[in-house]
C-alpha atoms as a PDB file:
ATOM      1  CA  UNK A   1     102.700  78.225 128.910  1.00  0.00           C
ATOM      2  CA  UNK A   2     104.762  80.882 126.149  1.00  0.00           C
ATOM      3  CA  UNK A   3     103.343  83.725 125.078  1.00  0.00           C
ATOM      4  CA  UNK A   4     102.677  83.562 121.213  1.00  0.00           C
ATOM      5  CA  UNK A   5     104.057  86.707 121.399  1.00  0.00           C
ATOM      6  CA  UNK A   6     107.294  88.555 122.124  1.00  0.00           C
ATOM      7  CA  UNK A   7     107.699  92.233 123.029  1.00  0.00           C
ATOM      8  CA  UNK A   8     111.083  94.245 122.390  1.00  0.00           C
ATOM      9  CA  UNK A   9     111.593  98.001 122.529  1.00  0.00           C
ATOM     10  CA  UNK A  10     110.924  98.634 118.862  1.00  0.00           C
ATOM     11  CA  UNK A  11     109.321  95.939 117.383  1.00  0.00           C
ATOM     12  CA  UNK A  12     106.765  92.845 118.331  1.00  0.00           C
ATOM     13  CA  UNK A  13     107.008  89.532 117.160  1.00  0.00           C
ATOM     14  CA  UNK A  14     103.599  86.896 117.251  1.00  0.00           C
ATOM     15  CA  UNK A  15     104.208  82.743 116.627  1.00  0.00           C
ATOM     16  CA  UNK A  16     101.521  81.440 113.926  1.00  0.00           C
ATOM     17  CA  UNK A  17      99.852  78.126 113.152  1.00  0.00           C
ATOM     18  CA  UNK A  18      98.471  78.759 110.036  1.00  0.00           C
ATOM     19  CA  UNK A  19      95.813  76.950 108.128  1.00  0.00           C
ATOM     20  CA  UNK A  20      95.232  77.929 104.711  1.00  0.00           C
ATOM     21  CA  UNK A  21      92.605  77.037 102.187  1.00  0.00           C
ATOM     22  CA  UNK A  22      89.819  77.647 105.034  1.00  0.00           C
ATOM     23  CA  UNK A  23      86.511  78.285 103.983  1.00  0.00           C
ATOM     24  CA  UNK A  24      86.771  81.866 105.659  1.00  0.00           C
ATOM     25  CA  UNK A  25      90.118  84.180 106.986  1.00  0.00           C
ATOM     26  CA  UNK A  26      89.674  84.750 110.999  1.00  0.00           C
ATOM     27  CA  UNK A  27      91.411  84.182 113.743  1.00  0.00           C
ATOM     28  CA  UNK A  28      90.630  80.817 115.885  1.00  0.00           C
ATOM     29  CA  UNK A  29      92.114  80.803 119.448  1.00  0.00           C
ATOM     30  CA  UNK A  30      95.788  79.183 120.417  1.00  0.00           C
ATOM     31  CA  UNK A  31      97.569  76.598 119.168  1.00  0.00           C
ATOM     32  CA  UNK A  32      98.861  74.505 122.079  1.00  0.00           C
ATOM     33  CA  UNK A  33     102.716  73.019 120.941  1.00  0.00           C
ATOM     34  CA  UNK A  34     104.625  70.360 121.762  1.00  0.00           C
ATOM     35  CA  UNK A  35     107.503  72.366 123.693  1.00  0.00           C
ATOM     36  CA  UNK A  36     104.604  73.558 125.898  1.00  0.00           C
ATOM     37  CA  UNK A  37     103.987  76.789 124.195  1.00  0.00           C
ATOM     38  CA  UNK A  38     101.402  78.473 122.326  1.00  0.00           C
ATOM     39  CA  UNK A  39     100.920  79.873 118.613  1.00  0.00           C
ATOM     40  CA  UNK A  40      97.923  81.863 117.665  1.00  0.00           C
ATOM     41  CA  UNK A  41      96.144  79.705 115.039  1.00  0.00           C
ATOM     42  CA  UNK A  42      94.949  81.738 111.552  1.00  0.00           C
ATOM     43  CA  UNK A  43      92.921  80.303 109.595  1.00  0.00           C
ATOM     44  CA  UNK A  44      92.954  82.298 105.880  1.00  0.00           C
ATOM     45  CA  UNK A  45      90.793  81.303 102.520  1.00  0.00           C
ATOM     46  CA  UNK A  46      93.850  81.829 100.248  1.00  0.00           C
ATOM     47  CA  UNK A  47      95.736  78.898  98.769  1.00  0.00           C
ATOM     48  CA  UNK A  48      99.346  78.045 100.261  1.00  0.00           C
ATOM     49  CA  UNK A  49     100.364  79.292  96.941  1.00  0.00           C
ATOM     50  CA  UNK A  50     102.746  81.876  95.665  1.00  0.00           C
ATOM     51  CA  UNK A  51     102.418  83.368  98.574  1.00  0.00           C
ATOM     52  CA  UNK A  52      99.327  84.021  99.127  1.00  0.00           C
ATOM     53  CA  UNK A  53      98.112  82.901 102.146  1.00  0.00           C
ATOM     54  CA  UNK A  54     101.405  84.963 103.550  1.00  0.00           C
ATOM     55  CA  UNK A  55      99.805  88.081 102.494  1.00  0.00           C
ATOM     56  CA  UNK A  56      96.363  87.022 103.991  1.00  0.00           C
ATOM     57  CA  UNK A  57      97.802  86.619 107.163  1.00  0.00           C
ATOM     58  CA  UNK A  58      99.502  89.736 106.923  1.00  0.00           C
ATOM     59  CA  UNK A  59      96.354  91.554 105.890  1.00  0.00           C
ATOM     60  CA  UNK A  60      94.486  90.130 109.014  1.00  0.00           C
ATOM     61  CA  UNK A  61      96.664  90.554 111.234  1.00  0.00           C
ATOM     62  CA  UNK A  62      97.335  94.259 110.132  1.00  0.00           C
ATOM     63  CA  UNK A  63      93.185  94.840 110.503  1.00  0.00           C
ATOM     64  CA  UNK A  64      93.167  93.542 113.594  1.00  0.00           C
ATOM     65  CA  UNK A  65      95.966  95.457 115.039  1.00  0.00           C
ATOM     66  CA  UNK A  66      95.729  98.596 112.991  1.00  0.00           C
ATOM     67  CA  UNK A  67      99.098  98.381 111.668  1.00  0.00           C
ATOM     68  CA  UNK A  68     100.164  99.033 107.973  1.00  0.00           C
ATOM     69  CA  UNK A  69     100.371  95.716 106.133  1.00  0.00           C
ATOM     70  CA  UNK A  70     104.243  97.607 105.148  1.00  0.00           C
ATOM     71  CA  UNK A  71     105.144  96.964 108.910  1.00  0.00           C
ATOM     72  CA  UNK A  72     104.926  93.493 108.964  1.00  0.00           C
ATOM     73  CA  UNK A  73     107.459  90.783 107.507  1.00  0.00           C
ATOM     74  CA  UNK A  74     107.465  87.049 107.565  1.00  0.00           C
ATOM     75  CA  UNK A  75     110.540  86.476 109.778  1.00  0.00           C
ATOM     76  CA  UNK A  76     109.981  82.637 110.100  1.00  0.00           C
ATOM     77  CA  UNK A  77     108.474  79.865 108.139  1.00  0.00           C
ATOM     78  CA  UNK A  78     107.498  81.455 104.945  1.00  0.00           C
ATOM     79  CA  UNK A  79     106.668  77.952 103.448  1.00  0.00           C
ATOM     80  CA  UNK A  80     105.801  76.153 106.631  1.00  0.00           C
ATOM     81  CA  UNK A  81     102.103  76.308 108.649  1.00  0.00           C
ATOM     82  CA  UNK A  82     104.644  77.591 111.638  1.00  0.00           C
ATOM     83  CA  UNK A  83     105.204  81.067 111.148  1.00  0.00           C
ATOM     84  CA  UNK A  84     106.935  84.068 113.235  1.00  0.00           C
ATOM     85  CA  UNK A  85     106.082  87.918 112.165  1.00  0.00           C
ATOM     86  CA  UNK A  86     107.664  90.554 113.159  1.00  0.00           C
ATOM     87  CA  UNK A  87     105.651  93.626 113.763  1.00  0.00           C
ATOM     88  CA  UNK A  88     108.105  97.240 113.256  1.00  0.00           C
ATOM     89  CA  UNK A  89     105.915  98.621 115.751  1.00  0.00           C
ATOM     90  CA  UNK A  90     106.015  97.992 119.401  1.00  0.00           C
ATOM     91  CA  UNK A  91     103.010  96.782 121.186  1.00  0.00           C
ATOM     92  CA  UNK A  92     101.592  96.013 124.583  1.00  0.00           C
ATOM     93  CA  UNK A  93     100.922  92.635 125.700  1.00  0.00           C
ATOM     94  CA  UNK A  94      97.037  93.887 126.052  1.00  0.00           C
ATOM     95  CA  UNK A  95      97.131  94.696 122.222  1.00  0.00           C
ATOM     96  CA  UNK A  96      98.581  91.374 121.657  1.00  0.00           C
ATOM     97  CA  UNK A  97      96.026  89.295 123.820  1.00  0.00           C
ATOM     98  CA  UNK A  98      92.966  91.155 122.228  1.00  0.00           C
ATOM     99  CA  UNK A  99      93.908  89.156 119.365  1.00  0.00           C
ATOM    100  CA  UNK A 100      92.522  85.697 120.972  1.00  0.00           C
ATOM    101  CA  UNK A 101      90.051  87.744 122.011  1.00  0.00           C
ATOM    102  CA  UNK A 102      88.423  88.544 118.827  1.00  0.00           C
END
């Protein structure tokens, strides 16, 4: 299996499956995908509006890390369930697994 997440020298980037419109924002497990990788699955209460559920995952993803919300960007998928961020931080692959973890 892929990593859901990638690690460069300066920055970190994680592959989403995002559900919005859940009845409560957390993170639930991996996301197995058809190419034989994995996506971390996030399931936020905000509506795939305006938006909005983009900044939820931000925000959760930023708490649970303990980044600033300012160092992460939608790289991939802004409209789609399918998402890459990029994180303008590097991590370690321990930070990174913590988050299935939770």
């Amino acid at each position: 299996m892929t990593a859901f997440y990638r690690l460069f020298p300066d920055c970190t980037e994680l592959d989403l499956r995002v559900i919005p419109g859940a009845k409560q924002s957390k993170i639930d497990g991996l996301y197995p995908t058809a190419e034989g990788g994995e996506r971390l699955k996030i399931r936020v209460n905000a509506p795939p509006e305006k938006g909005k559920a983009n900044s939820a995952v931000i925000a959760l993803i930023a708490k649970q890390l303990g980044v600033s919300a300012r160092q992460i960007t939608v790289l991939r998928g802004e409209t789609s369930q399918e998402k890459t961020l990029r994180i303008s931080a590097p991590l370690s692959a321990a930070q990174c697994d913590q988050l299935i973890a939770l």
